[in-house]
Protein backbone atom coordinates (compact mmCIF):
# COMPACT_ATOMS: atom_id res chain seq x y z
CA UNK A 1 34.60 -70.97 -71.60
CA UNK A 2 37.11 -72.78 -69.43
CA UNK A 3 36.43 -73.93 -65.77
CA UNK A 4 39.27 -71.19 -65.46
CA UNK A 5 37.38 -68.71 -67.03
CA UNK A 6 34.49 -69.48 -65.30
CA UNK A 7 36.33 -68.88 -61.86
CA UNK A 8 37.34 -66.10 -63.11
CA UNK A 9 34.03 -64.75 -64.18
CA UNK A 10 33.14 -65.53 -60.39
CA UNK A 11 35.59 -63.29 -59.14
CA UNK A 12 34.70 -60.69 -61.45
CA UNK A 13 31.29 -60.74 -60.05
CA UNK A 14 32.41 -60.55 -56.46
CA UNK A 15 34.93 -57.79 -57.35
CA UNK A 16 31.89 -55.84 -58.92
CA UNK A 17 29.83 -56.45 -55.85
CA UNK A 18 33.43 -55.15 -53.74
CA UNK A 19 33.27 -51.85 -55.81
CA UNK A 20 29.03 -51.59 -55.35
CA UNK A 21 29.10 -52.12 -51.56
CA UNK A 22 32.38 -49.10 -51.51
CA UNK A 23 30.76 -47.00 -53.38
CA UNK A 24 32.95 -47.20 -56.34
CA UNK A 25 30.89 -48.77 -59.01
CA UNK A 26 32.52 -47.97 -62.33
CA UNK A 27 28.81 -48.52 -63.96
CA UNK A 28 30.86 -50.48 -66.74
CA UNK A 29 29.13 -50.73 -70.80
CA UNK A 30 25.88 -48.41 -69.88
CA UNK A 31 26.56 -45.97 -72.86
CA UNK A 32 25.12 -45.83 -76.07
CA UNK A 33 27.79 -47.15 -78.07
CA UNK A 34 26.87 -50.37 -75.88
CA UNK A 35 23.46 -50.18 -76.08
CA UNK A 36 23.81 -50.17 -80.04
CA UNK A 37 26.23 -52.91 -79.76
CA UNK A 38 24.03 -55.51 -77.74
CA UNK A 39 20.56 -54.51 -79.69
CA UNK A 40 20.45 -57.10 -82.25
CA UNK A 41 22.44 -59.98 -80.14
CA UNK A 42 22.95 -60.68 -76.82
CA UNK A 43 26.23 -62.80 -75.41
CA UNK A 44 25.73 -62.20 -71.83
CA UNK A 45 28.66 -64.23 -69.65
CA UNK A 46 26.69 -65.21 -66.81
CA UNK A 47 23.54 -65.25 -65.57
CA UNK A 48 21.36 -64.85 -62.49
CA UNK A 49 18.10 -66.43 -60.79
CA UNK A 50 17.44 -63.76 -57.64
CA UNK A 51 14.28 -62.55 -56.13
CA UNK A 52 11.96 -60.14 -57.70
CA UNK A 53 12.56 -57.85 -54.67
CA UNK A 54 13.44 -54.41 -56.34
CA UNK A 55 16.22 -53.45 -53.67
CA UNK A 56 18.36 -56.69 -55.72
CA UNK A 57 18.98 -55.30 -58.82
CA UNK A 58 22.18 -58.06 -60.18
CA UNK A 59 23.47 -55.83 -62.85
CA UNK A 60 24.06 -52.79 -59.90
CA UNK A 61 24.76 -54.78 -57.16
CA UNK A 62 27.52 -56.93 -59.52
CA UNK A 63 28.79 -53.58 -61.24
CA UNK A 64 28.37 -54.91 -64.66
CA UNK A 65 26.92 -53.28 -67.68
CA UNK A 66 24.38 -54.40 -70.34
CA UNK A 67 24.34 -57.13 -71.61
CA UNK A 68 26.53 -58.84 -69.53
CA UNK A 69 24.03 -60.51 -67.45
CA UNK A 70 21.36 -63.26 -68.01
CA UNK A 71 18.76 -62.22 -65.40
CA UNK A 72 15.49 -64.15 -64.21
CA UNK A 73 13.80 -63.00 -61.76
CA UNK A 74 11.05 -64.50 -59.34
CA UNK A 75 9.65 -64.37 -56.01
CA UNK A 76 11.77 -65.42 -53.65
CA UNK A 77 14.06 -66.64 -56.46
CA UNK A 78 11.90 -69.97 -56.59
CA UNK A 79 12.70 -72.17 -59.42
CA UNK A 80 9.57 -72.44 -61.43
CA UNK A 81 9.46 -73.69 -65.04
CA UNK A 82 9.53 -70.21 -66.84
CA UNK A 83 12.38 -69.85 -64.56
CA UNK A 84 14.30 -72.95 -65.66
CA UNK A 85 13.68 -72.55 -68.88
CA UNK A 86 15.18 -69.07 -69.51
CA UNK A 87 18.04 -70.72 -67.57
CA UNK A 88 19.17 -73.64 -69.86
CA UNK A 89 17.85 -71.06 -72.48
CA UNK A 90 20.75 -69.14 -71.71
CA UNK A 91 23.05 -72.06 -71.06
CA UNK A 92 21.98 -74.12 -74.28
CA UNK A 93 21.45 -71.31 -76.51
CA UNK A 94 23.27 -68.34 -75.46
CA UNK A 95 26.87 -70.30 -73.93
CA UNK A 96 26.06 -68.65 -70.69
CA UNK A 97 28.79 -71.14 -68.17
CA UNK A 98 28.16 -69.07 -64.74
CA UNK A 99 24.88 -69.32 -63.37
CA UNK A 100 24.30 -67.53 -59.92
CA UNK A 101 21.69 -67.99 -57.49
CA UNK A 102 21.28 -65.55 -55.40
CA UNK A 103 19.11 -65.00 -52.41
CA UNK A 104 19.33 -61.98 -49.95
CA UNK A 105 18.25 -60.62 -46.97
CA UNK A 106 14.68 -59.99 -45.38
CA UNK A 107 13.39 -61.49 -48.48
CA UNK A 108 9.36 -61.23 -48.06
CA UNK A 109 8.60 -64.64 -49.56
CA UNK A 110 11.28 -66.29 -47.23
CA UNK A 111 9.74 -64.41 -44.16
CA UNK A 112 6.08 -65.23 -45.18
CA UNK A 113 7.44 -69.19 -45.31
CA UNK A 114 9.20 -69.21 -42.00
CA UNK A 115 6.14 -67.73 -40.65
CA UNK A 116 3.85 -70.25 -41.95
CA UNK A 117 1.81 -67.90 -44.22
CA UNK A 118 -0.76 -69.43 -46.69
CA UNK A 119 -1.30 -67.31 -49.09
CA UNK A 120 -3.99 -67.45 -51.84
CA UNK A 121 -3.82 -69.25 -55.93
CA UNK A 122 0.19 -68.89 -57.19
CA UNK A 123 1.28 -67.69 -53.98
CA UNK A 124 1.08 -70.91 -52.23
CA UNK A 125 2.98 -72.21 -54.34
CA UNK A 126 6.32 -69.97 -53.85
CA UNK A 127 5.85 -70.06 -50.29
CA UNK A 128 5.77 -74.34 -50.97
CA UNK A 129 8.37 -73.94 -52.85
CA UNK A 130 10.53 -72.63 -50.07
CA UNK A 131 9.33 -74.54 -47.19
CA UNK A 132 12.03 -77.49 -47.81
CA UNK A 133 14.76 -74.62 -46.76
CA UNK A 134 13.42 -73.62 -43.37
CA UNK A 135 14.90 -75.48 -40.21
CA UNK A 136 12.25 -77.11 -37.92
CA UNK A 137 13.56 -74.80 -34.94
CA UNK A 138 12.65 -72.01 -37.35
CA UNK A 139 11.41 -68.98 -35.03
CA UNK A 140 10.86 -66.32 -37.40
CA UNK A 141 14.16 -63.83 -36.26
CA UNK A 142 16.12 -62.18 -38.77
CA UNK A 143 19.16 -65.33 -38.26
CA UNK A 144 16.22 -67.99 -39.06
CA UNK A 145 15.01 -65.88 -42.11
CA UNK A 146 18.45 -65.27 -43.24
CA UNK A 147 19.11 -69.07 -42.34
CA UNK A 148 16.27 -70.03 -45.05
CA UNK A 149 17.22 -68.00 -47.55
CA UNK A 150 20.83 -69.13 -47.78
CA UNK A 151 19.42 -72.91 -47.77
CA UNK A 152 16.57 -71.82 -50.65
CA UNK A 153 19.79 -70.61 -52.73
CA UNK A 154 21.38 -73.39 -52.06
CA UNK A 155 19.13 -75.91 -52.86
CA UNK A 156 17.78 -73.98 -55.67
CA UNK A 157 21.75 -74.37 -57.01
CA UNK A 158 21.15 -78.28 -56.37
CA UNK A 159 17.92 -78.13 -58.63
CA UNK A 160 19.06 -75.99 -61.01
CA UNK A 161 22.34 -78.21 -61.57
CA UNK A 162 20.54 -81.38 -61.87
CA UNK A 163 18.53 -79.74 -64.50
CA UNK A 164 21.54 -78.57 -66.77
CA UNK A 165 23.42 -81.77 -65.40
CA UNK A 166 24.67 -82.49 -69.22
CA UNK A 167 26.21 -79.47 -69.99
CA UNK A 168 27.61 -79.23 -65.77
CA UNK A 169 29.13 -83.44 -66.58
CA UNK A 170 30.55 -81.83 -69.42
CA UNK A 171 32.43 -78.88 -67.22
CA UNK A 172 30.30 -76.27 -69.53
CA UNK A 173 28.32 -74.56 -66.55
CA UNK A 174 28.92 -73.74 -63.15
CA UNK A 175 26.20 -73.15 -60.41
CA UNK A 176 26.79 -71.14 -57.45
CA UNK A 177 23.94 -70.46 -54.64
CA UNK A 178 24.89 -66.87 -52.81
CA UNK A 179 23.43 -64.30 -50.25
CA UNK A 180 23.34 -60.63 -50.58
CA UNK A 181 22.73 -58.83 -47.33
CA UNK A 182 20.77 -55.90 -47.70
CA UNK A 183 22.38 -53.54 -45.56
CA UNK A 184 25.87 -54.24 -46.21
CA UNK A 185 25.62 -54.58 -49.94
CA UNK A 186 28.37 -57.59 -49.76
CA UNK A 187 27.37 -61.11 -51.62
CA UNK A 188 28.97 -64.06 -50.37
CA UNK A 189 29.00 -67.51 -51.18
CA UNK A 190 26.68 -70.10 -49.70
């Protein structure tokens, strides 16, 4: 895929997400005759890391249909290595050239971070994960959670780039940190 075609894959994304938050979704490939035809290969055209949080569903909240989306999913969208590695699985194996990172709104593992939570065994280590992102005059508001989360995507984007840096030198993949706000619907760029 181009670095044309990747912008444009970009925009189709954000025009999904237009159609989502005005309640036009067109709920695109979600038929049988697309389930058949994506059973026994997948070619998805972009994929996403984004929280586990069930309110951020990608393939809704994008307006695409199946298989059209590489989606990993974690707490707080926190890079781990199962994480990476389904992600330059899909950019190595699968020609995925968009990958988005999305964070979003009153995410719970952003809020527990900015807090200062500790929190027991594997759950230390998202909210450890995330602390790099939170500003020292942190307070704990809504704007300081928010704050976080769009500097978690982005640095996640930062991490996740220098780990596919080949193929993004090579102009094969493009990594883009975002923010969907849970109320509006609307994902923007960080």
């Amino acid at each position: 895929m181009t670095r044309t075609a990747r912008s444009e894959g970009l925009e189709e994304l954000l025009e999904g997400n237009r159609r989502f938050r005005e309640g036009g979704a067109l709920a695109p490939r979600r038929d049988p005759e697309r389930r058949r035809a994506v059973a026994t290969k997948q070619a998805p055209w972009a994929a996403v890391l984004t929280c586990s949080d069930s309110r951020v569903s990608p393939e809704l909240l994008f307006d695409q249909g199946l298989g059209d989306l590489f989606v990993v999913r974690t707490a707080g969208h926190v890079l781990d290595r199962s994480a990476l590695g389904s992600l330059e699985y899909a950019v190595e194996h699968l020609g995925v050239s968009l990958v988005v990172v999305l964070g979003h709104s009153s995410c719970g593992a952003v809020t527990a971070a900015v807090g200062g939570a500790r929190g027991p065994g594997a759950v230390e280590w998202v909210l450890a994960a995330i602390r790099p992102a939170i500003r020292a005059e942190a307070t704990g508001d809504a704007d300081a959670i928010d704050a976080a989360a769009r500097e978690h995507a982005r640095l996640t984007a930062e991490a996740l780039e220098a780990a596919v840096s080949h193929a993004a030198a090579a102009g094969d993949v493009r990594v883009v940190p975002s923010f969907y706000d849970l109320l509006t619907g609307k994902v923007e760029l960080v």
